[in-house]
PDB file of N, CA and C in Angstrom:
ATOM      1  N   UNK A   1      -1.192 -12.165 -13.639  1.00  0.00           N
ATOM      2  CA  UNK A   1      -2.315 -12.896 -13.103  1.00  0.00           C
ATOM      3  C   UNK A   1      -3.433 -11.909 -12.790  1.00  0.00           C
ATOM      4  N   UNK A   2      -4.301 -12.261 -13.188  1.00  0.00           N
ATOM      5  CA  UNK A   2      -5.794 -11.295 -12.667  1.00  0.00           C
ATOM      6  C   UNK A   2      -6.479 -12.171 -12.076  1.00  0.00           C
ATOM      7  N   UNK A   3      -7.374 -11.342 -10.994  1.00  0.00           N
ATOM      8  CA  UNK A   3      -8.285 -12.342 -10.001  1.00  0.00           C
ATOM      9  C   UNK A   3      -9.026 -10.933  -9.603  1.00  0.00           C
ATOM     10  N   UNK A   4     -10.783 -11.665  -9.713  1.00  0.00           N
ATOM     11  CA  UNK A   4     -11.600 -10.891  -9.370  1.00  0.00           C
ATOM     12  C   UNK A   4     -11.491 -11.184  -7.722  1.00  0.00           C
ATOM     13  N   UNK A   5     -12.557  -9.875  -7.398  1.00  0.00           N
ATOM     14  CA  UNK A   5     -12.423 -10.018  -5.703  1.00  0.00           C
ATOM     15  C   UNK A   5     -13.354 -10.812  -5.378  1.00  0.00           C
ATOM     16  N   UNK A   6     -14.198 -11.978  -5.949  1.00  0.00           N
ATOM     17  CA  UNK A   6     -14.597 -13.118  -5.399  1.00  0.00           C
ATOM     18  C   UNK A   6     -13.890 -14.099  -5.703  1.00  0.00           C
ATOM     19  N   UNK A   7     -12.675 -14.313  -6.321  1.00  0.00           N
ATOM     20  CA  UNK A   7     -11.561 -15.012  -6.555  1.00  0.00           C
ATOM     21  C   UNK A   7     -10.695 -15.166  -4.856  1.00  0.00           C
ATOM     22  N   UNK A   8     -10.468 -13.937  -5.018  1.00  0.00           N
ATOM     23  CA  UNK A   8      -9.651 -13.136  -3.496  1.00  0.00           C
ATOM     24  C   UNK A   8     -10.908 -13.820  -2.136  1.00  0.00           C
ATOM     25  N   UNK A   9     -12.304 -13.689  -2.181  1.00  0.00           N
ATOM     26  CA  UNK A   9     -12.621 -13.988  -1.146  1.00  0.00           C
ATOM     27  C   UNK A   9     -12.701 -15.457  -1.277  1.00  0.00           C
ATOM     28  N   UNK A  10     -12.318 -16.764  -1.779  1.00  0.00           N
ATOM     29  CA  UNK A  10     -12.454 -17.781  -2.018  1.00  0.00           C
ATOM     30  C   UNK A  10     -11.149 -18.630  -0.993  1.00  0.00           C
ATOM     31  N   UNK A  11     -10.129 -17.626  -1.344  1.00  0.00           N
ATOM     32  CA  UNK A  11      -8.793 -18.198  -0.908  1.00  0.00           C
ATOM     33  C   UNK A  11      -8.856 -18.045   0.667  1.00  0.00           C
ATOM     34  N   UNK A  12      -8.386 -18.900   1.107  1.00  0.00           N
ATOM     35  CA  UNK A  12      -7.945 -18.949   2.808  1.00  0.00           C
ATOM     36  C   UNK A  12      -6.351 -18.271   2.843  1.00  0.00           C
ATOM     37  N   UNK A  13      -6.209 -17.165   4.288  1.00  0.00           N
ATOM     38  CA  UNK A  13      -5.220 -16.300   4.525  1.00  0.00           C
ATOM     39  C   UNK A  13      -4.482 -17.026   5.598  1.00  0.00           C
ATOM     40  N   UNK A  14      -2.998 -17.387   5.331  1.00  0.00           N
ATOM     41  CA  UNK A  14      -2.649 -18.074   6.199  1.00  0.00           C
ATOM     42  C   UNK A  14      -0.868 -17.432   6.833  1.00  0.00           C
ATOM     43  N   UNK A  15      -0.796 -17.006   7.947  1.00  0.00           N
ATOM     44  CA  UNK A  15       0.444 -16.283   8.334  1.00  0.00           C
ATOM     45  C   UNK A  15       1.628 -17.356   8.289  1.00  0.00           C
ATOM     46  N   UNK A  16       2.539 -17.165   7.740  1.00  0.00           N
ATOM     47  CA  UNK A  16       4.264 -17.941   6.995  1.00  0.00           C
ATOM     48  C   UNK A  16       4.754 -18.014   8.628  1.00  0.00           C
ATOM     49  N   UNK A  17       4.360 -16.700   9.296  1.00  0.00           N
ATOM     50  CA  UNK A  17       5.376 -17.133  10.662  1.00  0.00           C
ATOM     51  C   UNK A  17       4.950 -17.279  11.545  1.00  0.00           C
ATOM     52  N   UNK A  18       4.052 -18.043  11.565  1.00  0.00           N
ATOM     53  CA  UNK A  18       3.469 -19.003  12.710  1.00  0.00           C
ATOM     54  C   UNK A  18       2.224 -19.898  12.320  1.00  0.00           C
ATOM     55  N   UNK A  19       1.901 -20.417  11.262  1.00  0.00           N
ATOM     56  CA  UNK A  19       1.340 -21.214  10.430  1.00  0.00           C
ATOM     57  C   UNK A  19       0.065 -20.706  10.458  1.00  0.00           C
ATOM     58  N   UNK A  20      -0.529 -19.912  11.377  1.00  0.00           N
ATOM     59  CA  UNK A  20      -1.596 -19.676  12.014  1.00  0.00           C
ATOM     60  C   UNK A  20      -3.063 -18.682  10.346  1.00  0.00           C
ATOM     61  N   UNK A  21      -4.333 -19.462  10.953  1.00  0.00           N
ATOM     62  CA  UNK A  21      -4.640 -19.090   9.611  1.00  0.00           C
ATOM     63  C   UNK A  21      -5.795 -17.750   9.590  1.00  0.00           C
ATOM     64  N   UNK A  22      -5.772 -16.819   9.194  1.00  0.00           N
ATOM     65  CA  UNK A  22      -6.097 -15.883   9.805  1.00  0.00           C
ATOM     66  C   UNK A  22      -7.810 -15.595   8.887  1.00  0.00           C
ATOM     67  N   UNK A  23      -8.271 -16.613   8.064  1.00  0.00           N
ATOM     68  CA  UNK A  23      -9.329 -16.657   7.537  1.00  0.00           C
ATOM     69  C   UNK A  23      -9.233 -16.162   6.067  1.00  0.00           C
ATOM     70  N   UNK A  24     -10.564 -15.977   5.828  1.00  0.00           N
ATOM     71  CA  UNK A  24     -10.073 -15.766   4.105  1.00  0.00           C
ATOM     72  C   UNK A  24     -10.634 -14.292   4.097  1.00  0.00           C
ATOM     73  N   UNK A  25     -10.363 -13.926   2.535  1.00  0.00           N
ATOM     74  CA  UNK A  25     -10.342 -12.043   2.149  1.00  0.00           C
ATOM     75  C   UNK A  25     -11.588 -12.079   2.845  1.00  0.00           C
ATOM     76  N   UNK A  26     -11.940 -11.054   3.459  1.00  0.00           N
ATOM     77  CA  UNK A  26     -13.034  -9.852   3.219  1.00  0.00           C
ATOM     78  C   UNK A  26     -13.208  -9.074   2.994  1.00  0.00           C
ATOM     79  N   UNK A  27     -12.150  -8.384   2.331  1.00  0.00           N
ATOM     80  CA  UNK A  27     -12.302  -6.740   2.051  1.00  0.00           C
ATOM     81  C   UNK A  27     -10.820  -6.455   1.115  1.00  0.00           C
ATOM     82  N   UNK A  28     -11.031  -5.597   0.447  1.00  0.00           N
ATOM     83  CA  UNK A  28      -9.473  -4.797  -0.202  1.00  0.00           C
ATOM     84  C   UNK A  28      -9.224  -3.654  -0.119  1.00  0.00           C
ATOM     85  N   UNK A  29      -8.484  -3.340   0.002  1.00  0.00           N
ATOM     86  CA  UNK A  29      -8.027  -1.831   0.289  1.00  0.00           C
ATOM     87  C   UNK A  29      -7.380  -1.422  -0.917  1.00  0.00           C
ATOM     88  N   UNK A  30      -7.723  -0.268  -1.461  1.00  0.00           N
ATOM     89  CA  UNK A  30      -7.602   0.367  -2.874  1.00  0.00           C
ATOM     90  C   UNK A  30      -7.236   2.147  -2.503  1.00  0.00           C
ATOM     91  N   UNK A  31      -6.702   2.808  -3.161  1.00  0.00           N
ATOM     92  CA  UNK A  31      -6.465   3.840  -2.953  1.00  0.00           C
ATOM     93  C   UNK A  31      -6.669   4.967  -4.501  1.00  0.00           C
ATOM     94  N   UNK A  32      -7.965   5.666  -4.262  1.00  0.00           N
ATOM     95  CA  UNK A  32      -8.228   6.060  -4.856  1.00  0.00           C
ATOM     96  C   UNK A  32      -8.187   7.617  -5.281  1.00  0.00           C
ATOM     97  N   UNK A  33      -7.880   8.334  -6.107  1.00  0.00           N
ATOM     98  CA  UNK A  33      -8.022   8.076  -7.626  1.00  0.00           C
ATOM     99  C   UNK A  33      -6.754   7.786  -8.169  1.00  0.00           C
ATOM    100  N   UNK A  34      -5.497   7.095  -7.472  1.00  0.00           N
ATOM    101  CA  UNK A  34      -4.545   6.564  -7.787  1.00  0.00           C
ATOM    102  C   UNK A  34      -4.435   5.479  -8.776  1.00  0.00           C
ATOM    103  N   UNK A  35      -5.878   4.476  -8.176  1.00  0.00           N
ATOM    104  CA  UNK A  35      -6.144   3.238  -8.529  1.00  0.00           C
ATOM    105  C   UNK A  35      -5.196   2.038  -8.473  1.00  0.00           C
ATOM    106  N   UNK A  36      -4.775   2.486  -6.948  1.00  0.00           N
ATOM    107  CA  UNK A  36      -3.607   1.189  -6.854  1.00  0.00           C
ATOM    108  C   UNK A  36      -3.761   0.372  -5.198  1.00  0.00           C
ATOM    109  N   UNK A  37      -3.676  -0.752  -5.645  1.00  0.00           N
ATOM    110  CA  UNK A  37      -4.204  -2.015  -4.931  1.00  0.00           C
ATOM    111  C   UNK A  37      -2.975  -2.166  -3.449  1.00  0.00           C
ATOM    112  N   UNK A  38      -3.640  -1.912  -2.219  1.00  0.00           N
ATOM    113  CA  UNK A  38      -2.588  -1.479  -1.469  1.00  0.00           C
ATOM    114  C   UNK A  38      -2.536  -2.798  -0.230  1.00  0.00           C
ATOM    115  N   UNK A  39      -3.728  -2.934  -0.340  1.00  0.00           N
ATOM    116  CA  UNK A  39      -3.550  -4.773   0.648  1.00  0.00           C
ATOM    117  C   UNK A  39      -4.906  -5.359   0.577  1.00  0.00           C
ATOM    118  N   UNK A  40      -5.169  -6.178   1.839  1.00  0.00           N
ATOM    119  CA  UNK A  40      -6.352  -6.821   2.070  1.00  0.00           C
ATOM    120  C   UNK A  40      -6.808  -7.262   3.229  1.00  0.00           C
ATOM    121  N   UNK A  41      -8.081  -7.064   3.743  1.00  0.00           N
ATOM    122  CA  UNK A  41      -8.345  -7.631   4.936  1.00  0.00           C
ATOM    123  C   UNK A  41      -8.838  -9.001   5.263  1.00  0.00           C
ATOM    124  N   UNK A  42      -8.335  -9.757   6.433  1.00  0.00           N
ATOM    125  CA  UNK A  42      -8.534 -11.090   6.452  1.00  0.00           C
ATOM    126  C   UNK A  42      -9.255 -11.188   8.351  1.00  0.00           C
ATOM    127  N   UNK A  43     -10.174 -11.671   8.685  1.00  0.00           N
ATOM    128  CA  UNK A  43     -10.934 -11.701  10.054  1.00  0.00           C
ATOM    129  C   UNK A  43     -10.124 -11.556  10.931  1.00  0.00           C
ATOM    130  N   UNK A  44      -8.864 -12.437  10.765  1.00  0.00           N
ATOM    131  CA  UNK A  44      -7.781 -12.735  11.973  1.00  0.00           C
ATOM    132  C   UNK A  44      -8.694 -13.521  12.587  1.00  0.00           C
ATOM    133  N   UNK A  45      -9.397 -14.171  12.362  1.00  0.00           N
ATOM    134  CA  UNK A  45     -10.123 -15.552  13.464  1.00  0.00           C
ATOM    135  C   UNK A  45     -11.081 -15.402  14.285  1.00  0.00           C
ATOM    136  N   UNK A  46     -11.206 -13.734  13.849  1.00  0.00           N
ATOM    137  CA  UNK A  46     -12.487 -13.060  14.840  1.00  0.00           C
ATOM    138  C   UNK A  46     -13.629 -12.997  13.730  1.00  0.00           C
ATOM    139  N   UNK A  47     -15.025 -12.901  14.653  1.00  0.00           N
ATOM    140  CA  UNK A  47     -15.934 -12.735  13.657  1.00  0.00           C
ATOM    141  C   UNK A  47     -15.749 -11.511  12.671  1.00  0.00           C
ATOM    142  N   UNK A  48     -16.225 -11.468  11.799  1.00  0.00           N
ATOM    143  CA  UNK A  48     -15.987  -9.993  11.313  1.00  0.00           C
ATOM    144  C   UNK A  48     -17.194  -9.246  10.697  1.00  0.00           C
ATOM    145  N   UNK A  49     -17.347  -8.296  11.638  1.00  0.00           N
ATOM    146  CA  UNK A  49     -18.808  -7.114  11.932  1.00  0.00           C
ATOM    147  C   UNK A  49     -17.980  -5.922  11.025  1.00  0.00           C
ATOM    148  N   UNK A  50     -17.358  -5.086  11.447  1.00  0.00           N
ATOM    149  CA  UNK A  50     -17.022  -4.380  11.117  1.00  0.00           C
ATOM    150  C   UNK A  50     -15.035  -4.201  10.428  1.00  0.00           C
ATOM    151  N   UNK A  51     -14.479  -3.201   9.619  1.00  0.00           N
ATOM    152  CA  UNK A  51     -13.480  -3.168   9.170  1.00  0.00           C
ATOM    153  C   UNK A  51     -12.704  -3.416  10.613  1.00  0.00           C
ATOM    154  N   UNK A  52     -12.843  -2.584  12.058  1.00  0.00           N
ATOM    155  CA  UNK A  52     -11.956  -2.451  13.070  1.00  0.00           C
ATOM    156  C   UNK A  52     -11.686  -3.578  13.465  1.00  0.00           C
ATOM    157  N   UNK A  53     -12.366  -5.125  13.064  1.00  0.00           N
ATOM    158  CA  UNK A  53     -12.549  -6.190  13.757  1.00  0.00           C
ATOM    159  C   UNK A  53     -11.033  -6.842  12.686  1.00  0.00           C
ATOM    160  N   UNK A  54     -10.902  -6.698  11.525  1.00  0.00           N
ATOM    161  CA  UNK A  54     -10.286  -7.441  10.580  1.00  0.00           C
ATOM    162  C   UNK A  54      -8.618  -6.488  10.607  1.00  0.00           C
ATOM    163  N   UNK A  55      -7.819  -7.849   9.713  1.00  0.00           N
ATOM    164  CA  UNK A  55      -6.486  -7.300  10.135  1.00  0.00           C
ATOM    165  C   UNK A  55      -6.217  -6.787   8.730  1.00  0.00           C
ATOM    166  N   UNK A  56      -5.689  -5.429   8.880  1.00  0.00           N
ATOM    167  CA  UNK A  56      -5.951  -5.022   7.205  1.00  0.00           C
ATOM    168  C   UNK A  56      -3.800  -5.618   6.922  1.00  0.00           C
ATOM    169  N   UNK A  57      -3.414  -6.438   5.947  1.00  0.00           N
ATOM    170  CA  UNK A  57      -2.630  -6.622   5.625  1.00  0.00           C
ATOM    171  C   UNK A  57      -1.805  -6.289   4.396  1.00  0.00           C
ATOM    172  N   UNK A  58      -0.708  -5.431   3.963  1.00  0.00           N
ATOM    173  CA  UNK A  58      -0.250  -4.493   3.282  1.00  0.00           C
ATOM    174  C   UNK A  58       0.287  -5.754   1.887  1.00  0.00           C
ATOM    175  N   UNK A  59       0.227  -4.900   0.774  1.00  0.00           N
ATOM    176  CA  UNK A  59       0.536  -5.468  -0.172  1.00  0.00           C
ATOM    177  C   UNK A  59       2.278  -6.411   0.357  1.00  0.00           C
ATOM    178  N   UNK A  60       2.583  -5.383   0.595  1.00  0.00           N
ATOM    179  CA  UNK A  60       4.176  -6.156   0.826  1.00  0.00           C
ATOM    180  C   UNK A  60       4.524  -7.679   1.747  1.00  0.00           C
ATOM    181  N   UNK A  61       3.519  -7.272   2.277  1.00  0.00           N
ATOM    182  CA  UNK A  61       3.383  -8.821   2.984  1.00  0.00           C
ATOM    183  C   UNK A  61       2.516  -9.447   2.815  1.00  0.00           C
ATOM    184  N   UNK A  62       2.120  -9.852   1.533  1.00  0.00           N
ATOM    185  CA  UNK A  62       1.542 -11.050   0.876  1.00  0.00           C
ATOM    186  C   UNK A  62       2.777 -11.943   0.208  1.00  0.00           C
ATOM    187  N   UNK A  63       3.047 -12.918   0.397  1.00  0.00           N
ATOM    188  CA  UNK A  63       4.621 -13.670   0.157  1.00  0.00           C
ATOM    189  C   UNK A  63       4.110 -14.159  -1.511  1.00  0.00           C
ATOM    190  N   UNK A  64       2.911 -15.130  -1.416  1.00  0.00           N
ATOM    191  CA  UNK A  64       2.613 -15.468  -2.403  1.00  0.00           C
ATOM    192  C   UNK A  64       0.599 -15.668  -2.614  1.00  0.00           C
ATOM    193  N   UNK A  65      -0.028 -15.552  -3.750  1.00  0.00           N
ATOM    194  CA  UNK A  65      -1.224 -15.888  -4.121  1.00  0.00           C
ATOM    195  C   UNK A  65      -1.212 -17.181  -4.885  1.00  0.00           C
ATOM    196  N   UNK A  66      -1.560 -18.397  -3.966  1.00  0.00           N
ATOM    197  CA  UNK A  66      -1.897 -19.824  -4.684  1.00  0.00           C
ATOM    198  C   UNK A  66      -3.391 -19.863  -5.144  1.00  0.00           C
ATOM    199  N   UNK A  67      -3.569 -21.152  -5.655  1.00  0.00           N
ATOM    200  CA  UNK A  67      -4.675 -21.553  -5.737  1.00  0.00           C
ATOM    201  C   UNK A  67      -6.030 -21.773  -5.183  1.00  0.00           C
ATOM    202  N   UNK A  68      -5.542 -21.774  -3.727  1.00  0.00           N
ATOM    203  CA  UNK A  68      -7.180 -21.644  -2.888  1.00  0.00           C
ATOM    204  C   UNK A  68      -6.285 -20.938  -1.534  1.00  0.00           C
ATOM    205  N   UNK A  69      -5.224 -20.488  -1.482  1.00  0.00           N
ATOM    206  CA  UNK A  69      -4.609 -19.965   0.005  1.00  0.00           C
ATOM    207  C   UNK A  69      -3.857 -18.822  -0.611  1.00  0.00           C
ATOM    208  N   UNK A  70      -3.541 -17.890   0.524  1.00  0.00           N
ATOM    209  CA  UNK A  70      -2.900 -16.546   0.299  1.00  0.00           C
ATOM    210  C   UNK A  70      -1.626 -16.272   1.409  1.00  0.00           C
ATOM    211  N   UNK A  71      -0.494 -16.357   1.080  1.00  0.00           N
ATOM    212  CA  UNK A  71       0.269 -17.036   2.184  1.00  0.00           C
ATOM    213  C   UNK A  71       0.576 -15.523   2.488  1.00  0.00           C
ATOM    214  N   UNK A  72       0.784 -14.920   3.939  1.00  0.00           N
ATOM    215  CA  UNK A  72       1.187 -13.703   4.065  1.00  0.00           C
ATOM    216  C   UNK A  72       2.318 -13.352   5.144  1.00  0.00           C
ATOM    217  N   UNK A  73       3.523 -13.232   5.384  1.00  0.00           N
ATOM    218  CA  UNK A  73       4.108 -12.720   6.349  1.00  0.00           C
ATOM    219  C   UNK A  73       3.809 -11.531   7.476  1.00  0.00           C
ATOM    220  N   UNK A  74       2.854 -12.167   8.097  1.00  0.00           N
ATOM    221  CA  UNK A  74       2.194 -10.667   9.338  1.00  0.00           C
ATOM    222  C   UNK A  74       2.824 -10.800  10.368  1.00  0.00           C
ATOM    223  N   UNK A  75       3.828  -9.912  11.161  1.00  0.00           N
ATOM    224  CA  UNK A  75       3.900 -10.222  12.917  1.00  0.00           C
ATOM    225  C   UNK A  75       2.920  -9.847  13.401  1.00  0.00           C
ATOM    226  N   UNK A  76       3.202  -9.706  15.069  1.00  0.00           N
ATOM    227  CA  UNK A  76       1.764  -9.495  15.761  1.00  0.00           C
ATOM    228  C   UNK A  76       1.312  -8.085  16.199  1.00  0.00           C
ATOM    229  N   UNK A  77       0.330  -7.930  15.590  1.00  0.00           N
ATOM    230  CA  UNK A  77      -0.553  -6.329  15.316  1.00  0.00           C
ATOM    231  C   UNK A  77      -0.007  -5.815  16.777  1.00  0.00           C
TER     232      UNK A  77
END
């Protein structure tokens, strides 16, 4: 599956263990000159000014990428 990152900011981020929805992408985290895709940041429900405000969430806990939602297993930061 490929998806541009206005694909990624389209979808709503929603936590598996506690239904709770933590907003949609704003940001990706990439690691460079590796060139490998390491998570993504989602508001967590706060406005989001800056990266410190957003919850950066690790590839491994993204469960699944649907159609307009991004389901992710996060406990609490």
């Amino acid at each position: 599956m490929e998806l541009s990152f206005s694909d990624l900011r389209a979808k709503e981020v929603v936590n598996t263990q506690d239904g709770r929805k933590l907003g949609r992408v704003c940001d990706v985290v990439l690691c460079y000159p590796e060139n490998k895709w390491l998570g993504i940041v989602a508001p967590n429900g706060k406005p989001f000014g800056f990266k410190k405000n957003g919850l950066v969430i690790d590839l491994k806990q993204i469960v699944k990428i649907g159609d307009d939602v991004i389901l992710v297993n996060v406990g609490e930061p």
